[in-house]
N, C-alpha and C. Protein backbone atom coordinates (compact mmCIF):
# COMPACT_ATOMS: atom_id res chain seq x y z
N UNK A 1 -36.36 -31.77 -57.34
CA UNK A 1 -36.49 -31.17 -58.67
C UNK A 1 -36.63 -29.65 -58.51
N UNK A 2 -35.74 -29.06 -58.82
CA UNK A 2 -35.88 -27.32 -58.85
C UNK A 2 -37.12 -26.77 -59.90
N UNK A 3 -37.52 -25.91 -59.60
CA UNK A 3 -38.60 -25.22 -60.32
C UNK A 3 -38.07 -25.32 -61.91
N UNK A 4 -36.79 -24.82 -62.34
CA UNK A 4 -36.35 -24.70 -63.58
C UNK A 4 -36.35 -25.99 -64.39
N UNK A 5 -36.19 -27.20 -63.62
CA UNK A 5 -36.34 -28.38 -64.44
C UNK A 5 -37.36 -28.78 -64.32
N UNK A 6 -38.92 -28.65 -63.55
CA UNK A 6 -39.98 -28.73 -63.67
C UNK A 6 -40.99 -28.05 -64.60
N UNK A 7 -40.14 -26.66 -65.06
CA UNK A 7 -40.55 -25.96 -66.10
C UNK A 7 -40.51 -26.49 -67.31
N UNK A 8 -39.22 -26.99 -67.51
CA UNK A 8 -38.73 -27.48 -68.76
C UNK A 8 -39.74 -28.86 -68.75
N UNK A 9 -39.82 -29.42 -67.99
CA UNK A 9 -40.78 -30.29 -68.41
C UNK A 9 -41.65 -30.44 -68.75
N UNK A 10 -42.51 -29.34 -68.26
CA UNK A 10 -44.02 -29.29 -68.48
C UNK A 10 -44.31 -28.66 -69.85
N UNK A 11 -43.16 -27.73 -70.28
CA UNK A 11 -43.12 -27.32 -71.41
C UNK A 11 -43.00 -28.26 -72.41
N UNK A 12 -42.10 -28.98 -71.83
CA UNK A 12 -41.97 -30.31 -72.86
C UNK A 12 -42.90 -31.08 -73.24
N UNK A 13 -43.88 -31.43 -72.24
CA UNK A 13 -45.04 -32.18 -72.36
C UNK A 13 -46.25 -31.02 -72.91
N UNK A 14 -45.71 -30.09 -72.86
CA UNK A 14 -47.25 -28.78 -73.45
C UNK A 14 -46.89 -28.31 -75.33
N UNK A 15 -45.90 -28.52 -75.27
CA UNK A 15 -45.66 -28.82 -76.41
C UNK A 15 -45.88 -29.86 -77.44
N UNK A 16 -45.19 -31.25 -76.98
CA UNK A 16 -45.81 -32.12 -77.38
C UNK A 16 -47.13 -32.51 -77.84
N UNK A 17 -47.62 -32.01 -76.55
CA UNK A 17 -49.54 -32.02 -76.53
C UNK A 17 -50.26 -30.94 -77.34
N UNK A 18 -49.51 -29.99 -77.90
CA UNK A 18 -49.63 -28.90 -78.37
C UNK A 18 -49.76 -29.24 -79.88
N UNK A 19 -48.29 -30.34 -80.47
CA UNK A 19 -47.90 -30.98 -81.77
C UNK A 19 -48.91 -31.82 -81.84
N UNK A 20 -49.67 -32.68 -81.11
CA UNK A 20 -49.89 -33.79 -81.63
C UNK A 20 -51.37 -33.24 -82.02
N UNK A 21 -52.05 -32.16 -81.01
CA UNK A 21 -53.36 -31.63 -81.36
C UNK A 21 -53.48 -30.86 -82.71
N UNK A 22 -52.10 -30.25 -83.13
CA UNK A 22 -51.64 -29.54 -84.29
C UNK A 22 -52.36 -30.71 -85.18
N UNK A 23 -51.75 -31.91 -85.21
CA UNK A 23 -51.85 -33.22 -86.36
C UNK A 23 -53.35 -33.40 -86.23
N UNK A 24 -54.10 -33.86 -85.24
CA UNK A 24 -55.19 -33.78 -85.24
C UNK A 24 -56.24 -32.74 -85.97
N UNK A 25 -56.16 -31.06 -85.16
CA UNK A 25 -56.79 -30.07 -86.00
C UNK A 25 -56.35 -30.40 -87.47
N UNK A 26 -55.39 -30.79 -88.39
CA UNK A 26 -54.88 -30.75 -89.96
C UNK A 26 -56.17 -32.43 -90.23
N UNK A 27 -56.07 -33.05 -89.56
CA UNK A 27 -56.92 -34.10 -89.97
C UNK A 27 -58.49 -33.70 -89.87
N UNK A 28 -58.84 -33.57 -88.92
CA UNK A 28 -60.22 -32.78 -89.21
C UNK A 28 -60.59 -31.83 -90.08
N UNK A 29 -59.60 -30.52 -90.24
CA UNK A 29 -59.81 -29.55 -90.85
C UNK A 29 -60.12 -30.50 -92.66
N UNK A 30 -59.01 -31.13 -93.28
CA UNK A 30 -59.40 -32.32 -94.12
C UNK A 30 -61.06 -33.05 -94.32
N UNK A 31 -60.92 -33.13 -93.37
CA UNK A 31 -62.07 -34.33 -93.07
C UNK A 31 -63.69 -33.28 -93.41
N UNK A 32 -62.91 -32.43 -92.41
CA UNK A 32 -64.84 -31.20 -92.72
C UNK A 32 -64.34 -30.32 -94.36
N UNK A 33 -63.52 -30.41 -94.85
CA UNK A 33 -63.01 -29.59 -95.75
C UNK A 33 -63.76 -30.49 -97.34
N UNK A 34 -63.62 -31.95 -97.10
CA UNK A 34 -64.00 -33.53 -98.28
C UNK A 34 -65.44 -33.09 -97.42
N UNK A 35 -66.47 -32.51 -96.56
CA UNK A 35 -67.15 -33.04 -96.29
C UNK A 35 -68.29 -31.50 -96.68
N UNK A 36 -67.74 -30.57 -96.37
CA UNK A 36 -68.01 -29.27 -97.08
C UNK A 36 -68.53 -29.40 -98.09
N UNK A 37 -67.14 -29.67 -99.41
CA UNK A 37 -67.18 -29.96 -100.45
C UNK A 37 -68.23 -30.69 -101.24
N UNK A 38 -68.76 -31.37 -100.13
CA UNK A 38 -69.77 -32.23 -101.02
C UNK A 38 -71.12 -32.00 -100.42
N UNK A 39 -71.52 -30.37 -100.11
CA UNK A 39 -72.60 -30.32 -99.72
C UNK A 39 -72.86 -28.74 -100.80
N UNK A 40 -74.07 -28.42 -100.52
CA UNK A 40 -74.42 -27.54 -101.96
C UNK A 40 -74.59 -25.95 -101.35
N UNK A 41 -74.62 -25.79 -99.86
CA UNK A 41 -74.81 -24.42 -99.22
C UNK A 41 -72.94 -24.20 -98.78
N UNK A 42 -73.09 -23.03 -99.94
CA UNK A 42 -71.89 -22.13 -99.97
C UNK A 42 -71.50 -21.41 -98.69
N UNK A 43 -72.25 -21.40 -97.76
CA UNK A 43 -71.88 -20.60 -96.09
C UNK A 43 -71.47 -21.73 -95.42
N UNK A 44 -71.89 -22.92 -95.80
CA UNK A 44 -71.18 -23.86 -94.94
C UNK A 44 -69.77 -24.24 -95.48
N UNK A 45 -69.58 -24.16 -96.70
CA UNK A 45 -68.37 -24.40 -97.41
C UNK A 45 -67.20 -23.66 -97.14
N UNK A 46 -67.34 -22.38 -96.46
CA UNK A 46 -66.75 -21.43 -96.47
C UNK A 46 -66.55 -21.36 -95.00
N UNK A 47 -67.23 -21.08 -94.02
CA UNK A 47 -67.58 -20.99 -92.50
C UNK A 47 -66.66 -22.64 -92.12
N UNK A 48 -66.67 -23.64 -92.91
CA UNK A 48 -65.80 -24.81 -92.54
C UNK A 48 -64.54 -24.53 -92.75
N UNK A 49 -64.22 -23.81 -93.69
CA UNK A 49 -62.62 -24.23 -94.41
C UNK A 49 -61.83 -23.28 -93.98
N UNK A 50 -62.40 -22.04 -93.55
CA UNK A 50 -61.67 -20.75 -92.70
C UNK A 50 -61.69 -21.09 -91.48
N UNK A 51 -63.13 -21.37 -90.96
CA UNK A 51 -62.45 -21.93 -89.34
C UNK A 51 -61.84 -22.58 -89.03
N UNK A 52 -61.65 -23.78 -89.63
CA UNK A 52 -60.90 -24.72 -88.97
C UNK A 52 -59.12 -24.41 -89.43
N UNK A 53 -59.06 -23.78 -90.95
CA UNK A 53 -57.75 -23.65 -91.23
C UNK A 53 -57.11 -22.32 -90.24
N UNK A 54 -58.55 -21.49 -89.68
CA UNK A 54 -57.68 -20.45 -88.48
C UNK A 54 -57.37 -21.12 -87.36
N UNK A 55 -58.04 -22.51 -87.10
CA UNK A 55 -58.10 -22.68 -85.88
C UNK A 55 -56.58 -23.71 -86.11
N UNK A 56 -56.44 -23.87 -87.04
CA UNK A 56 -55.04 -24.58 -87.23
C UNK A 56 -53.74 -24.21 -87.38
N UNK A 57 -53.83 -22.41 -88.08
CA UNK A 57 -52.74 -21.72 -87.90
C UNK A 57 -52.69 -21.34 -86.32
N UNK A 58 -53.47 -20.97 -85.26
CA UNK A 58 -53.00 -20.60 -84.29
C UNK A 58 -52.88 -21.86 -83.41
N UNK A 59 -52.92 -22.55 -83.81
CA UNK A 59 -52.50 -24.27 -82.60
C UNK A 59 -50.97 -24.10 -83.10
N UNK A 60 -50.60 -23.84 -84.04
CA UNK A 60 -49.51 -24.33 -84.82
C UNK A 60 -48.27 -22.90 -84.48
N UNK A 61 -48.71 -21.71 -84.67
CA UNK A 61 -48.20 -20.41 -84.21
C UNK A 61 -47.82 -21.08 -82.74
N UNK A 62 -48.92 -20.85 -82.10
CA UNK A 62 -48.89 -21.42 -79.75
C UNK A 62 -47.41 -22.35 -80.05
N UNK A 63 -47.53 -23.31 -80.77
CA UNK A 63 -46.51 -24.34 -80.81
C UNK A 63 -45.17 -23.69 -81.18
N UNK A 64 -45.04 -23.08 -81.93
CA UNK A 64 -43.37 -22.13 -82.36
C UNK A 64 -43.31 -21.20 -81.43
N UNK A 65 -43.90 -20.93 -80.69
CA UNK A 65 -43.91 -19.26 -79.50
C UNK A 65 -42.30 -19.69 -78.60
N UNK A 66 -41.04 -19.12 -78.83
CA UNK A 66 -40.24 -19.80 -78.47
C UNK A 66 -40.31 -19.59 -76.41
N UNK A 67 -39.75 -20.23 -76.12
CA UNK A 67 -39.78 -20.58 -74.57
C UNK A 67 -39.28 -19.49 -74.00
N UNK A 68 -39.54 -18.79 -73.02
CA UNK A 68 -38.25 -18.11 -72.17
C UNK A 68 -37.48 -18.70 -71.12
N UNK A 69 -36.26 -18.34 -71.46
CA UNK A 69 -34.88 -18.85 -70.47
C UNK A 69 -34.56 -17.30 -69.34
N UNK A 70 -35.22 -18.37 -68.59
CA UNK A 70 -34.65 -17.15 -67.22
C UNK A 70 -33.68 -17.82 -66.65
């Protein structure tokens, strides 16, 4: 296996692993977002729904970063 098709693979699989954690962070972010919502301190409401929705745009950004072809 040459380095170049070992690349492509691992990319392949870091990606993947990259998508599926994407789906995950969107389900949690949900989950603390219904769970926020139903609590009465406004810093937690807020400190939930920004972190996790930042922590979901940049899983999701990492994932589109296109590959380089050397």
């Amino acid at each position: 296996m040459t380095r170049y098709e070992f690349a492509s693979m691992a990319w392949f699989v870091l990606s993947r692993t990259i998508f599926a954690a994407s789906i995950v962070c969107v389900l949690l972010w949900a989950n603390s977002l219904v769970a926020a919502l139903a609590t009465e301190n406004l810093f937690y409401k807020i400190s939930i729904t920004f972190g996790l929705l930042a922590l979901e745009m940049f899983t999701c950004l990492f994932f589109m970063m296109p590959k380089s072809r050397k």
